[in-house]
PDB file of N, CA and C in Angstrom:
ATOM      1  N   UNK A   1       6.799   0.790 -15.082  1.00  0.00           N
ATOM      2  CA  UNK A   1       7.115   0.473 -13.709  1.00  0.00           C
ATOM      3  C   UNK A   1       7.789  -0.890 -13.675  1.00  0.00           C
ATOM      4  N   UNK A   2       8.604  -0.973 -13.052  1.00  0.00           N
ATOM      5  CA  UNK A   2       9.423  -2.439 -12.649  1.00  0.00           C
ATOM      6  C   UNK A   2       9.608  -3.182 -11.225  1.00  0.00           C
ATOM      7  N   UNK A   3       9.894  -4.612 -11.263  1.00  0.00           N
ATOM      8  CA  UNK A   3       9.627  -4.899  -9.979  1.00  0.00           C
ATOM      9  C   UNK A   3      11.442  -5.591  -9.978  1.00  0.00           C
ATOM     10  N   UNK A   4      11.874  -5.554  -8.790  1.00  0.00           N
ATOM     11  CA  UNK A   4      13.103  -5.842  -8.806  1.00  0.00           C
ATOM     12  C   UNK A   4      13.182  -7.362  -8.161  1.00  0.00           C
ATOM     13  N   UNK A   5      13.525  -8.377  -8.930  1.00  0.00           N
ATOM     14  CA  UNK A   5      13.413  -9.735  -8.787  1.00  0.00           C
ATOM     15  C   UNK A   5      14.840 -10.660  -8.730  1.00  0.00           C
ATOM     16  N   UNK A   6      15.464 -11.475  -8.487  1.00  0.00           N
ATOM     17  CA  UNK A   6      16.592 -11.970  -8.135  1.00  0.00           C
ATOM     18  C   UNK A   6      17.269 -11.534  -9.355  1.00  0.00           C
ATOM     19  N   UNK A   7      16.685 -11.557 -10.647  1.00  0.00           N
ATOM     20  CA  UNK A   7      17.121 -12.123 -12.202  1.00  0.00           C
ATOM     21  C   UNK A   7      17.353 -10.393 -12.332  1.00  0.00           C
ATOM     22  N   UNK A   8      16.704  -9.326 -11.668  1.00  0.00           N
ATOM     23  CA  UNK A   8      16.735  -7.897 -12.380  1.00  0.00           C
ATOM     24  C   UNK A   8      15.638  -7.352 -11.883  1.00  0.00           C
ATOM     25  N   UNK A   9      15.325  -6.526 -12.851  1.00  0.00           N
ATOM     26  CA  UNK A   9      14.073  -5.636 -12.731  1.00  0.00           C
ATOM     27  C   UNK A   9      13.213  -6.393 -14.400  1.00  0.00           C
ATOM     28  N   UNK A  10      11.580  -6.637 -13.392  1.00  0.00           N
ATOM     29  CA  UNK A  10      10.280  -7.118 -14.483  1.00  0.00           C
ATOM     30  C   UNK A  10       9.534  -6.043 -14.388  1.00  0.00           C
ATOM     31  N   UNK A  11       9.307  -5.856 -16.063  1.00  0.00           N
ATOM     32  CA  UNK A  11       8.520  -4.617 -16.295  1.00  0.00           C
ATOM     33  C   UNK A  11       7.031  -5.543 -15.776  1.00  0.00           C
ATOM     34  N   UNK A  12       6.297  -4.862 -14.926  1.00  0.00           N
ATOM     35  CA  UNK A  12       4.896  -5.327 -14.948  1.00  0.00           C
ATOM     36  C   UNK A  12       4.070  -4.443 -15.714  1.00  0.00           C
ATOM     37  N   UNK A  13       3.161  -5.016 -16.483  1.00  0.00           N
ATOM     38  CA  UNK A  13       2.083  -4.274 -17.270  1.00  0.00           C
ATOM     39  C   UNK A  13       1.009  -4.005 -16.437  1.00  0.00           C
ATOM     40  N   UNK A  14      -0.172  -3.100 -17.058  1.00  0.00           N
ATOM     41  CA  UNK A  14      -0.570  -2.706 -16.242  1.00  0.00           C
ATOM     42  C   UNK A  14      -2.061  -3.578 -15.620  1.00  0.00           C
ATOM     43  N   UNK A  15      -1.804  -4.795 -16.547  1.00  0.00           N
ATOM     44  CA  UNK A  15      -2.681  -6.150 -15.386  1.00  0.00           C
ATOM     45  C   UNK A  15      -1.983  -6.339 -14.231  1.00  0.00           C
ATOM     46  N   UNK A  16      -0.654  -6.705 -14.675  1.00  0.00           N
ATOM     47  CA  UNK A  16      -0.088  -7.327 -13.462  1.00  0.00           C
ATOM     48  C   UNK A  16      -0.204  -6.399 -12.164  1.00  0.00           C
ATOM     49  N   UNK A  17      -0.096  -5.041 -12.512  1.00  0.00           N
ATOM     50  CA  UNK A  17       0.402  -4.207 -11.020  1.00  0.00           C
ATOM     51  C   UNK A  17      -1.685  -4.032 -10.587  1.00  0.00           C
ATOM     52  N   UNK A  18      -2.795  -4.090 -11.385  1.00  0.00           N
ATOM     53  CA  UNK A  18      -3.920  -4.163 -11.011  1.00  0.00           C
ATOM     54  C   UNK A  18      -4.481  -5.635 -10.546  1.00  0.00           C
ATOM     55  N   UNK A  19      -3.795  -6.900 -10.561  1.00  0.00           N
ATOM     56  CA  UNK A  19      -3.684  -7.964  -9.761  1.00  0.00           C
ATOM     57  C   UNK A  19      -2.722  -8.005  -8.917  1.00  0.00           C
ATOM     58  N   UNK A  20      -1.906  -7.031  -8.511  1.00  0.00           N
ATOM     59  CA  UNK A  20      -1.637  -7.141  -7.138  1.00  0.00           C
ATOM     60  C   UNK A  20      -1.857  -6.201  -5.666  1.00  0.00           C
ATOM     61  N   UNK A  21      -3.285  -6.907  -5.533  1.00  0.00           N
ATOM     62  CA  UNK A  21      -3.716  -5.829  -4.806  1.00  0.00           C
ATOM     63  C   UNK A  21      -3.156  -6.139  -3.063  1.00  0.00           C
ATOM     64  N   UNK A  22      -3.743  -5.315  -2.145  1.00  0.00           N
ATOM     65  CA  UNK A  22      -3.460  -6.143  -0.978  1.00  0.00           C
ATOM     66  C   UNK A  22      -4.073  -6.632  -0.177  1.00  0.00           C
ATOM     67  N   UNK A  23      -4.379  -7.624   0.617  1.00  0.00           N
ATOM     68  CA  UNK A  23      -5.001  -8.588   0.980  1.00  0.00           C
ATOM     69  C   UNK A  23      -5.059  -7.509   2.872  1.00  0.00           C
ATOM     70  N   UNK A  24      -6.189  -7.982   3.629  1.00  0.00           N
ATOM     71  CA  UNK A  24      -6.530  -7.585   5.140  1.00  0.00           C
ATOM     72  C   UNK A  24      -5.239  -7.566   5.664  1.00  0.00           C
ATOM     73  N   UNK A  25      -5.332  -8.465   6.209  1.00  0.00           N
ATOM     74  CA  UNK A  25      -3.725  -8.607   6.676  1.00  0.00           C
ATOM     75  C   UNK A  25      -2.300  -8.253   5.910  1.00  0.00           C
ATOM     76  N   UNK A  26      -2.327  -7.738   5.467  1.00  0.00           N
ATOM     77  CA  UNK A  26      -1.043  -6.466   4.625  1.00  0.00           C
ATOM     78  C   UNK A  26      -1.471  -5.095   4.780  1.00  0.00           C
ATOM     79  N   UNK A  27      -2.883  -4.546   4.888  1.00  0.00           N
ATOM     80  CA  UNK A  27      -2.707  -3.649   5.243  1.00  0.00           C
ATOM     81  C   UNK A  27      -3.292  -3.119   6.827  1.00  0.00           C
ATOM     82  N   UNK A  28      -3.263  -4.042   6.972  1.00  0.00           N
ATOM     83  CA  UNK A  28      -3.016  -4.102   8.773  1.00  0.00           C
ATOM     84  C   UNK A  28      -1.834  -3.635   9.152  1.00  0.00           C
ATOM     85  N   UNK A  29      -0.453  -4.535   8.500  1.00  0.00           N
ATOM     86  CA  UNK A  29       0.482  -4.909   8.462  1.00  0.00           C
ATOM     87  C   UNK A  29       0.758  -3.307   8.446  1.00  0.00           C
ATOM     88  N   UNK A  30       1.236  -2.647   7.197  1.00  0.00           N
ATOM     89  CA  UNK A  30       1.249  -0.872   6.816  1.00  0.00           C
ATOM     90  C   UNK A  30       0.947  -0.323   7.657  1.00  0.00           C
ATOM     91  N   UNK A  31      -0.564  -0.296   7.981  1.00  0.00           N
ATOM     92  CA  UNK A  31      -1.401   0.870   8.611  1.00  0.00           C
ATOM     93  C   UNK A  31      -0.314   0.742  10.295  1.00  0.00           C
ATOM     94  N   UNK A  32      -0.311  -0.328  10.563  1.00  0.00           N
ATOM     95  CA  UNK A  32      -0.129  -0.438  11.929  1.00  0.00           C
ATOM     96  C   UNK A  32       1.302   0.174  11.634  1.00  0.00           C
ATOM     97  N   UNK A  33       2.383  -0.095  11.396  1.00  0.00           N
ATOM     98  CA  UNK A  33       3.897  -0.083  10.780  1.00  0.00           C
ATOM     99  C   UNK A  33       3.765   1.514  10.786  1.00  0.00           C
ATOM    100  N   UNK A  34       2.910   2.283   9.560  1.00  0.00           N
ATOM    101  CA  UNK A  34       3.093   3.794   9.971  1.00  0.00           C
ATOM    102  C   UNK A  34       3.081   4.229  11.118  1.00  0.00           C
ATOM    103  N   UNK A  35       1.469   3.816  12.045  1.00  0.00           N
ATOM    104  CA  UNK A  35       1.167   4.453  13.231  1.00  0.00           C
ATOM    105  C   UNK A  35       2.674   4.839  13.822  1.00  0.00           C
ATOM    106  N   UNK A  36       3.281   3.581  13.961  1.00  0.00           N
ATOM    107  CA  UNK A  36       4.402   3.756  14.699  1.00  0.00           C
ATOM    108  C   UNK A  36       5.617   4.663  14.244  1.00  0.00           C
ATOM    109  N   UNK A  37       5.123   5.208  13.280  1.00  0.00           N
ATOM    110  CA  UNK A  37       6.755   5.774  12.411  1.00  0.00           C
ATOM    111  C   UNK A  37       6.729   7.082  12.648  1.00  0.00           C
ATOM    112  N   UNK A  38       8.302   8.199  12.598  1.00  0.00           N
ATOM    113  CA  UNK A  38       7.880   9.406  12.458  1.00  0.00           C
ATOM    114  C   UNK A  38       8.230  10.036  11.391  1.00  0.00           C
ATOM    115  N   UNK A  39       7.564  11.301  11.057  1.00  0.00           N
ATOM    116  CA  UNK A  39       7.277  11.800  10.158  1.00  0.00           C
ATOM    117  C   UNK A  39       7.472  13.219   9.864  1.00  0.00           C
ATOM    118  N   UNK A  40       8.169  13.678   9.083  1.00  0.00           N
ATOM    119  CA  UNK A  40       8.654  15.103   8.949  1.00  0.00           C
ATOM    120  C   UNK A  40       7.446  16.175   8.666  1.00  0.00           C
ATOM    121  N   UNK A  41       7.068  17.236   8.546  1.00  0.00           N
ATOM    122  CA  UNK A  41       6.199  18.089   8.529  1.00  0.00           C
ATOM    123  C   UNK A  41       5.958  18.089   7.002  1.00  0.00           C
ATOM    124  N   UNK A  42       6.813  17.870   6.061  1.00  0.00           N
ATOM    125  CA  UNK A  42       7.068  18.059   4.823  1.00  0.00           C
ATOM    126  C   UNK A  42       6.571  16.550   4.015  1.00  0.00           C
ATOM    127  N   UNK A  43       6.108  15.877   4.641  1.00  0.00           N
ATOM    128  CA  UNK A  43       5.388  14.564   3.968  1.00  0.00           C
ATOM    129  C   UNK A  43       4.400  14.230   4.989  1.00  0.00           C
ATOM    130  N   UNK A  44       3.469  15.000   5.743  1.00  0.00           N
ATOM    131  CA  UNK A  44       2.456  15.019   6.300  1.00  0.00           C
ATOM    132  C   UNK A  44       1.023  14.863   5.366  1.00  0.00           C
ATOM    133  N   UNK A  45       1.380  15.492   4.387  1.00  0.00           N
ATOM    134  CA  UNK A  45       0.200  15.777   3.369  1.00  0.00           C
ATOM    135  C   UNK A  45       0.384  15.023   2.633  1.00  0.00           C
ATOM    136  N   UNK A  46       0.907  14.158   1.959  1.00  0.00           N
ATOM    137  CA  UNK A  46       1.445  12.949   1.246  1.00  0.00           C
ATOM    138  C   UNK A  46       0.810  12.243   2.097  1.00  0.00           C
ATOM    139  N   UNK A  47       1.752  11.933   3.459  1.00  0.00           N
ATOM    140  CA  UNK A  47       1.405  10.763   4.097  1.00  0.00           C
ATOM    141  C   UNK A  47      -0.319  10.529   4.290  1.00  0.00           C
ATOM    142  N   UNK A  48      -0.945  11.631   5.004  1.00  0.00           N
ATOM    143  CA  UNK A  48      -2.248  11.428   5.183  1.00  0.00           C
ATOM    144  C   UNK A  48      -3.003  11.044   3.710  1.00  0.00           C
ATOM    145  N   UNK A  49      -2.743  11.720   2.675  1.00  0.00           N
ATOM    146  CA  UNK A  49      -3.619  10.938   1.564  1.00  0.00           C
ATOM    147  C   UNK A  49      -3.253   9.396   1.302  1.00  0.00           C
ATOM    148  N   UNK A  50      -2.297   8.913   1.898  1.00  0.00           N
ATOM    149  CA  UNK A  50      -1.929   7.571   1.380  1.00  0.00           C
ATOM    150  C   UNK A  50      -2.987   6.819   2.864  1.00  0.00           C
ATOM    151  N   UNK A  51      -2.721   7.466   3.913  1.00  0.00           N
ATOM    152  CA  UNK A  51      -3.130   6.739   5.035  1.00  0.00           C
ATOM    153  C   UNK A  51      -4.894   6.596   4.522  1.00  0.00           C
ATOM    154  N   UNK A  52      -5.462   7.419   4.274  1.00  0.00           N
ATOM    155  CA  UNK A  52      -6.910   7.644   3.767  1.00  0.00           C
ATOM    156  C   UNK A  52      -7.209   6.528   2.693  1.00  0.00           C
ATOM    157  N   UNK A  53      -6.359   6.303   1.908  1.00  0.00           N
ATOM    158  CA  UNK A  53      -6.633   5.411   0.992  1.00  0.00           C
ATOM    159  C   UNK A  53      -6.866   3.900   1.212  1.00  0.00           C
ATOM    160  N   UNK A  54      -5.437   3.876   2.032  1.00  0.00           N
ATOM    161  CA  UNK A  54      -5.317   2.646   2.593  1.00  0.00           C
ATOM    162  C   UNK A  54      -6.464   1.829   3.554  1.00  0.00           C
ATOM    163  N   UNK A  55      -6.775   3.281   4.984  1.00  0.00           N
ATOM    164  CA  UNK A  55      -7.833   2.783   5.388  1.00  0.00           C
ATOM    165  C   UNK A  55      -9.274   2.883   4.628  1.00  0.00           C
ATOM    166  N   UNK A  56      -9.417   3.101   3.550  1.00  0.00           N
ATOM    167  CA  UNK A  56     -10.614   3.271   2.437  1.00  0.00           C
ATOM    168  C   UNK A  56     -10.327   1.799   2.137  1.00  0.00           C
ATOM    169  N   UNK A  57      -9.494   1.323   1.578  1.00  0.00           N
ATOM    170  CA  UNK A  57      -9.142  -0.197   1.093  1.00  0.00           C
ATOM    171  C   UNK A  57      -9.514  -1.257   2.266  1.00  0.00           C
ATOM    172  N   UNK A  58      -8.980  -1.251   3.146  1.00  0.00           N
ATOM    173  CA  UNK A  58      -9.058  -1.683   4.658  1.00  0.00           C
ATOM    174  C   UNK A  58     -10.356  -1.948   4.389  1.00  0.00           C
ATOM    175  N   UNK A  59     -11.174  -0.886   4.643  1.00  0.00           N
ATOM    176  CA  UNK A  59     -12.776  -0.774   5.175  1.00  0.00           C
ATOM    177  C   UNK A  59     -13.562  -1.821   4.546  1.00  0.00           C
ATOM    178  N   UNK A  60     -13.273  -1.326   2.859  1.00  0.00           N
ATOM    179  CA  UNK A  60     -14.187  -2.151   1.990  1.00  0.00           C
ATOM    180  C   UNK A  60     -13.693  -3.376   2.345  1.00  0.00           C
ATOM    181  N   UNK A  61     -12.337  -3.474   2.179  1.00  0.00           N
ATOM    182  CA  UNK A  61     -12.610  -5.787   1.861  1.00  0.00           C
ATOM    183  C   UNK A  61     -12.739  -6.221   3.629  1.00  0.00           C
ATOM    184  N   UNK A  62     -13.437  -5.421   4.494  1.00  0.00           N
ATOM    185  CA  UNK A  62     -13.289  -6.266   5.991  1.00  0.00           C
ATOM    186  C   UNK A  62     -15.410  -6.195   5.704  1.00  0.00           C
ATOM    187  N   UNK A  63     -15.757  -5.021   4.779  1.00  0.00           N
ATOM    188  CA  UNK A  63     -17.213  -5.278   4.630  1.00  0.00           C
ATOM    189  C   UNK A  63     -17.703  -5.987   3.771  1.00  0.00           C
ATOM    190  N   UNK A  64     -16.343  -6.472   2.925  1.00  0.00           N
ATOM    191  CA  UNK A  64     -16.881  -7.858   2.030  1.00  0.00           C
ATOM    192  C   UNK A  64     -16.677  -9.256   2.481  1.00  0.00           C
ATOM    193  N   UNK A  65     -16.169  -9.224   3.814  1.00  0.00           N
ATOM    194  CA  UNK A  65     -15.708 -10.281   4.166  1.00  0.00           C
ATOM    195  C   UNK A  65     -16.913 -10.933   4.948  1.00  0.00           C
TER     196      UNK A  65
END
């Protein structure tokens, strides 16, 4: 996997992409950003497993906080 940076694309290993997780406020940021978006019938089922995850992520770090 690569991240695209002024210089190119950095391969991140697979520490780097498991230290970058996302912080409350980023996925506020998402969650809220989808609500508003629309969505074809054909990435409904995609979309909802990502939305599930996200608010799974959400949940935990606002009950560690």
């Amino acid at each position: 996997m690569g991240l695209v940076t002024k210089g190119g694309i950095k391969d991140l290993s697979n520490k780097d992409i498991k230290e970058e997780t996302l912080d409350v406020q980023e996925l506020e940021f998402l969650l809220s950003r989808i609500k508003d978006m629309t969505f074809k019938g054909s990435e409904l089922e995609v979309l909802t497993k990502v939305v599930i995850k996200l608010q799974n992520r959400y949940l935990r770090l606002k009950e560690d906080k």
